[in-house]
PDB file of N, CA and C in Angstrom:
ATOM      1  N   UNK A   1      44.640-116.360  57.373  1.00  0.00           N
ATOM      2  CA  UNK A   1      46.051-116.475  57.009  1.00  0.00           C
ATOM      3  C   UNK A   1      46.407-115.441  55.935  1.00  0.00           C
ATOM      4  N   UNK A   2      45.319-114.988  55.188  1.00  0.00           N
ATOM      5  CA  UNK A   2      45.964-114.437  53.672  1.00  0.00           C
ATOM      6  C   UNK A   2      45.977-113.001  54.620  1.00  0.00           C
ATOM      7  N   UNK A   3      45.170-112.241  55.619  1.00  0.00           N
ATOM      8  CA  UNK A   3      45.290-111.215  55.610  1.00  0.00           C
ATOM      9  C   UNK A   3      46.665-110.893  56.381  1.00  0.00           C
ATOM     10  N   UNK A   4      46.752-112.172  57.415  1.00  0.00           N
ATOM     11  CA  UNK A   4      48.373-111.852  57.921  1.00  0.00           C
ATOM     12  C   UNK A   4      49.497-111.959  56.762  1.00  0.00           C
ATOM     13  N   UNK A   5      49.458-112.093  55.569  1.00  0.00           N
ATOM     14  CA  UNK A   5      50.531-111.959  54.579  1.00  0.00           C
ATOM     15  C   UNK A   5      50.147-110.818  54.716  1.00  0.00           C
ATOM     16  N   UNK A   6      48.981-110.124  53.868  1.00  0.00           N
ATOM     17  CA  UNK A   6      48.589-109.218  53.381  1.00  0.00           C
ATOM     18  C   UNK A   6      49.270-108.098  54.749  1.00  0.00           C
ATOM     19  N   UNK A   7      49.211-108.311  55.915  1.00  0.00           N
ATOM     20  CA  UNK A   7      49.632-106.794  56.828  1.00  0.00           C
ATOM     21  C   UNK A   7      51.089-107.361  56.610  1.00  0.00           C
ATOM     22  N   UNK A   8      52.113-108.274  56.717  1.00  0.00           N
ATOM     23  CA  UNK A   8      53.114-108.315  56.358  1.00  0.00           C
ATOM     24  C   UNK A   8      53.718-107.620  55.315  1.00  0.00           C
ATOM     25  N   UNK A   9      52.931-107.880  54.229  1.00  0.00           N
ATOM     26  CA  UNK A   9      53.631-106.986  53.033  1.00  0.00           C
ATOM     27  C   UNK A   9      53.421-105.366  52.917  1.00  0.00           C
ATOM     28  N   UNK A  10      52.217-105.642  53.448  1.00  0.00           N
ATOM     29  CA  UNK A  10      51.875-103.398  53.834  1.00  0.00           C
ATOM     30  C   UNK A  10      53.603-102.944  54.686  1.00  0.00           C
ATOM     31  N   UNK A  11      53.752-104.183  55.920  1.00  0.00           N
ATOM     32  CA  UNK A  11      54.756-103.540  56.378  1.00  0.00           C
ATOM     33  C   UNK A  11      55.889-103.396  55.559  1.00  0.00           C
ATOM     34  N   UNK A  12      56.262-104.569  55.610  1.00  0.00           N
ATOM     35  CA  UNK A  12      57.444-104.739  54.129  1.00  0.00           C
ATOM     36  C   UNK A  12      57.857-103.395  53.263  1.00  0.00           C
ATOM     37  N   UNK A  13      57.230-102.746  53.023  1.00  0.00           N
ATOM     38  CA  UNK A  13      56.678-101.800  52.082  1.00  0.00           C
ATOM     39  C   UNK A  13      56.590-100.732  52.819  1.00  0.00           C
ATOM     40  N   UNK A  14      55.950-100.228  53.413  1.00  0.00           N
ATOM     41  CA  UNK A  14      55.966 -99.166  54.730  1.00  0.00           C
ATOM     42  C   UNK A  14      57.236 -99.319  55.117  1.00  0.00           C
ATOM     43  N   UNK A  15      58.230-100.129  55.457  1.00  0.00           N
ATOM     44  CA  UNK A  15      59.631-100.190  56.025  1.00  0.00           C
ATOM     45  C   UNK A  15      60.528-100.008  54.762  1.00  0.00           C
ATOM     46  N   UNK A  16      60.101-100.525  53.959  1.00  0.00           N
ATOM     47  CA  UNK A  16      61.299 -99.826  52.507  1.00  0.00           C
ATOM     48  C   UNK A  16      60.930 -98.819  52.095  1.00  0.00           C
ATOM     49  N   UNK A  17      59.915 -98.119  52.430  1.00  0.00           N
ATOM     50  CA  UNK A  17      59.795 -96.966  52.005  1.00  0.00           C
ATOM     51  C   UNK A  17      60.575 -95.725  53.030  1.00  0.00           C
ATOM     52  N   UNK A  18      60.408 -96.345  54.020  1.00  0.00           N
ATOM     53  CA  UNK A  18      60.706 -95.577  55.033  1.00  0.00           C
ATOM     54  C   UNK A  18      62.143 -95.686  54.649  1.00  0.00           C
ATOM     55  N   UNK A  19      62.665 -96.565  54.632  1.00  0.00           N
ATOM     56  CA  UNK A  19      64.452 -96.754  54.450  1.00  0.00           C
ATOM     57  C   UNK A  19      64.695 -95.793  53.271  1.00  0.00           C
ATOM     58  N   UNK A  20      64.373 -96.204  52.346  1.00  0.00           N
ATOM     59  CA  UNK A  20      64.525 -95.245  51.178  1.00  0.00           C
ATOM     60  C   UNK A  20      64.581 -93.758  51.152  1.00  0.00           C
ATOM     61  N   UNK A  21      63.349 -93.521  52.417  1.00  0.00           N
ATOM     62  CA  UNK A  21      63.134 -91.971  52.483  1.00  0.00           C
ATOM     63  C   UNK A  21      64.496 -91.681  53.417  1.00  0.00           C
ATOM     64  N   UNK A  22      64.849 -92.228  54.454  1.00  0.00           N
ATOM     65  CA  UNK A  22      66.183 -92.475  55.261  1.00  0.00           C
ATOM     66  C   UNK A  22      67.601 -91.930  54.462  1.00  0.00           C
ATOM     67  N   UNK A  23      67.531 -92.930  53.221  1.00  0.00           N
ATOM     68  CA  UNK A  23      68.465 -93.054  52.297  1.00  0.00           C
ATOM     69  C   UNK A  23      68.845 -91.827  51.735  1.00  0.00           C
ATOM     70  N   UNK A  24      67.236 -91.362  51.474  1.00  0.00           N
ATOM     71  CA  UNK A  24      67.214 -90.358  50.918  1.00  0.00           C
ATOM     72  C   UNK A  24      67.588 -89.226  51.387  1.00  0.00           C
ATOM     73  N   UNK A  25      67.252 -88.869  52.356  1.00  0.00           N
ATOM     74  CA  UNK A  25      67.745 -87.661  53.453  1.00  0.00           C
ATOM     75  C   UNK A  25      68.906 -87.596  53.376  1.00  0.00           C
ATOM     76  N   UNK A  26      69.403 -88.759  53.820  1.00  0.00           N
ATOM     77  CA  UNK A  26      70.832 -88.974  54.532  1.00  0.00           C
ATOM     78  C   UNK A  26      72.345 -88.583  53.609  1.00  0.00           C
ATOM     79  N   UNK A  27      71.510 -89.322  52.371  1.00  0.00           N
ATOM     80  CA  UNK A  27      72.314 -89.103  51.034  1.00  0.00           C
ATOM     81  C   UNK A  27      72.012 -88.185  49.878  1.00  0.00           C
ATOM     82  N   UNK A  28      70.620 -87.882  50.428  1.00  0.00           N
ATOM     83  CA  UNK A  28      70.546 -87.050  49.082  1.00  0.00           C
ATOM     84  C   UNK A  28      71.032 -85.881  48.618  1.00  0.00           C
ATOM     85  N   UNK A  29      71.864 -84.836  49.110  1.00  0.00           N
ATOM     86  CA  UNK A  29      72.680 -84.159  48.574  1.00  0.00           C
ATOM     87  C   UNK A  29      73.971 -84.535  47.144  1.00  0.00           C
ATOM     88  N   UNK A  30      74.020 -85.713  47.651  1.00  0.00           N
ATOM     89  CA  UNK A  30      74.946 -86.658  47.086  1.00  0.00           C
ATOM     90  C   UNK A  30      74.253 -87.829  45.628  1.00  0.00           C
ATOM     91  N   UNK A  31      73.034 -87.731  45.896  1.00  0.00           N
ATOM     92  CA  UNK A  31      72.077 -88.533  45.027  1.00  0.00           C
ATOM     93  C   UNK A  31      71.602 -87.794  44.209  1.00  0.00           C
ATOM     94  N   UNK A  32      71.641 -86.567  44.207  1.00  0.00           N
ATOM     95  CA  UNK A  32      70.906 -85.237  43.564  1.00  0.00           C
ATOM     96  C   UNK A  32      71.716 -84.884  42.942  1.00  0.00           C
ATOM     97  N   UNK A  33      73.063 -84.753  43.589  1.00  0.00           N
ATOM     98  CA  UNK A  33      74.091 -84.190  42.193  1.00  0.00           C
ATOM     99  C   UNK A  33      74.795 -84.720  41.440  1.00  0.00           C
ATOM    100  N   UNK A  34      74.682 -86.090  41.710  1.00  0.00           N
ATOM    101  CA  UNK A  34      74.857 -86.726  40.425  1.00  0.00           C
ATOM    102  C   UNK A  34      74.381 -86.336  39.239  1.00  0.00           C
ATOM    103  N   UNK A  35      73.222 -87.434  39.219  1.00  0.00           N
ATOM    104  CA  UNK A  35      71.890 -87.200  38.060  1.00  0.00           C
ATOM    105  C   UNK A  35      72.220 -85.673  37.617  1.00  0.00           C
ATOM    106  N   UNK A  36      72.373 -84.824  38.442  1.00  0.00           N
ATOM    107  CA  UNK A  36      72.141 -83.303  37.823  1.00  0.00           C
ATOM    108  C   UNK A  36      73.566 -82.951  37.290  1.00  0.00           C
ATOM    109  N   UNK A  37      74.416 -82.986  37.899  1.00  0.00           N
ATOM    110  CA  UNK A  37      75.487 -83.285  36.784  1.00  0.00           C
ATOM    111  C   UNK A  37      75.916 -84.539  35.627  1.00  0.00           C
ATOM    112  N   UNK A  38      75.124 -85.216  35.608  1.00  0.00           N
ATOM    113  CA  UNK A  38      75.014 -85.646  34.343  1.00  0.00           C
ATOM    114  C   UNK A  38      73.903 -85.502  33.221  1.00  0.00           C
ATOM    115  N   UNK A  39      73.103 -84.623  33.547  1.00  0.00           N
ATOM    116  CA  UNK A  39      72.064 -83.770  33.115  1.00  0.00           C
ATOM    117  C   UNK A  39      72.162 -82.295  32.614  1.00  0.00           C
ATOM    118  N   UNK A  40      73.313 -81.424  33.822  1.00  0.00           N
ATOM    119  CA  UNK A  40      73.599 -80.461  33.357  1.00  0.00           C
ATOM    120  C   UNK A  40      75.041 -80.153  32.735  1.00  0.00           C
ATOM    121  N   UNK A  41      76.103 -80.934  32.563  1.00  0.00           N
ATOM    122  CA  UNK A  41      77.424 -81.161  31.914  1.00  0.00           C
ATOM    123  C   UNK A  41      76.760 -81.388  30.665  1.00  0.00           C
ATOM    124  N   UNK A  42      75.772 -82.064  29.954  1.00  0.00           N
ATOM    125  CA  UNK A  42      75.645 -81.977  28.160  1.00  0.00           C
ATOM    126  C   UNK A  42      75.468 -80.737  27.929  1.00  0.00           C
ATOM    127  N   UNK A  43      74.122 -80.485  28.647  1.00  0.00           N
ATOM    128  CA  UNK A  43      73.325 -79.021  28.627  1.00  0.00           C
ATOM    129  C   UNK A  43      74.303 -78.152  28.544  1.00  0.00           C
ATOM    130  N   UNK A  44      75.224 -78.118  29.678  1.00  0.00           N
ATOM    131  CA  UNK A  44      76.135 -76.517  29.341  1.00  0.00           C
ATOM    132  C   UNK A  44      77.413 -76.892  27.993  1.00  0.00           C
ATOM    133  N   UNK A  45      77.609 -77.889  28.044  1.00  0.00           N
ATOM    134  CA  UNK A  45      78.376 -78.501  26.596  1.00  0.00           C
ATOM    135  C   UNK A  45      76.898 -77.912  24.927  1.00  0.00           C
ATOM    136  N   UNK A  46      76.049 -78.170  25.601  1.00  0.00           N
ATOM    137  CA  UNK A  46      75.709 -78.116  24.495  1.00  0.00           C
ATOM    138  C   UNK A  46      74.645 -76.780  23.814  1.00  0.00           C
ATOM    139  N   UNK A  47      74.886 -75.836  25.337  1.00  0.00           N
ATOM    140  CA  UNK A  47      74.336 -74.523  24.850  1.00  0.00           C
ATOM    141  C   UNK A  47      76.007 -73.511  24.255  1.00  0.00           C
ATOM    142  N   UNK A  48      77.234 -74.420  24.752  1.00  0.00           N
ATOM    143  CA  UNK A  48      78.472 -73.516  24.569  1.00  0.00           C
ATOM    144  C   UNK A  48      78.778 -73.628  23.530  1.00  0.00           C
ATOM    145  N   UNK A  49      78.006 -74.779  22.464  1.00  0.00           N
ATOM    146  CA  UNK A  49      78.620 -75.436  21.001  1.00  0.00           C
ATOM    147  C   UNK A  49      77.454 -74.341  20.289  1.00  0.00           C
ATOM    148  N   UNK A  50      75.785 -74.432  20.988  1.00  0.00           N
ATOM    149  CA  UNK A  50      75.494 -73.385  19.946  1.00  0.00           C
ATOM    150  C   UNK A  50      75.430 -72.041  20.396  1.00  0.00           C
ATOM    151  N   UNK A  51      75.859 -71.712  21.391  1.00  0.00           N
ATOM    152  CA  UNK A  51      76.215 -70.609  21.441  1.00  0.00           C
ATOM    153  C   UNK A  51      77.855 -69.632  20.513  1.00  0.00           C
ATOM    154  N   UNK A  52      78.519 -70.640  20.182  1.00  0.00           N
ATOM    155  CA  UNK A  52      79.767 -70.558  19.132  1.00  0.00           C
ATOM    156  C   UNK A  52      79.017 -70.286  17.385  1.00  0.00           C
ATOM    157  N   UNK A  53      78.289 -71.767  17.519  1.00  0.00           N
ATOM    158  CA  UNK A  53      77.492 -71.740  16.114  1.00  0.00           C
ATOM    159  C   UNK A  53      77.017 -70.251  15.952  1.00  0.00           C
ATOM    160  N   UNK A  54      75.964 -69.841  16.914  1.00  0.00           N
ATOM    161  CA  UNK A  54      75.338 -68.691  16.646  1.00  0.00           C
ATOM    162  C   UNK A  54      76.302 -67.008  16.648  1.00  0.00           C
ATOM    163  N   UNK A  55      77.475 -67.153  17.171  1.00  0.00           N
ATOM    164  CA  UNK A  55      78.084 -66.297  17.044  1.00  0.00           C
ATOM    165  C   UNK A  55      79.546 -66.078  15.583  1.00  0.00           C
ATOM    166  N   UNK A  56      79.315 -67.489  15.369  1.00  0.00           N
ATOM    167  CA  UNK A  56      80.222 -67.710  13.929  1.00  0.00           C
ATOM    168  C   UNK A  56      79.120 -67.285  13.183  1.00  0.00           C
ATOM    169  N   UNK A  57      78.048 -67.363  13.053  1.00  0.00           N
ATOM    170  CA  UNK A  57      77.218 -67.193  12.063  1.00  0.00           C
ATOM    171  C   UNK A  57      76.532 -65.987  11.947  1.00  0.00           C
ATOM    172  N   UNK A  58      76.634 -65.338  12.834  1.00  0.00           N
ATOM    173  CA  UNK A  58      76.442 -63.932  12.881  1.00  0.00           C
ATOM    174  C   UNK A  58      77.310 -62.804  12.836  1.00  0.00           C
ATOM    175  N   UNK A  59      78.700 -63.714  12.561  1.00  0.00           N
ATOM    176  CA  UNK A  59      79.774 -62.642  11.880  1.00  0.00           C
ATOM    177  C   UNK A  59      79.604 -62.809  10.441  1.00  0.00           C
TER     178      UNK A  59
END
């Protein structure tokens, strides 16, 4: 009995993974640029603040 859980949950798992990877394909153009625009909107905010700093300060 325990090993028929046990291949149940391999599948379980093998099938959400698979969905996920699905998900992933399907959406990930859309899943990717999120995160990266909210990753790269500080970043360019915050190389344009010291990029000001460094040019006020070098006049």
């Amino acid at each position: 009995m325990s090993n028929n859980h046990h291949i149940s949950a391999y599948v379980l798992i093998t099938l959400g993974v698979l969905f996920a990877a699905i998900v992933l394909v399907t959406h990930g153009i859309a899943l990717l640029l999120l995160p990266l625009a909210m990753i790269v909107g500080p970043l360019i905010l915050l190389l344009m603040t010291t990029n000001e700093r460094t040019d006020r300060s070098g006049k």
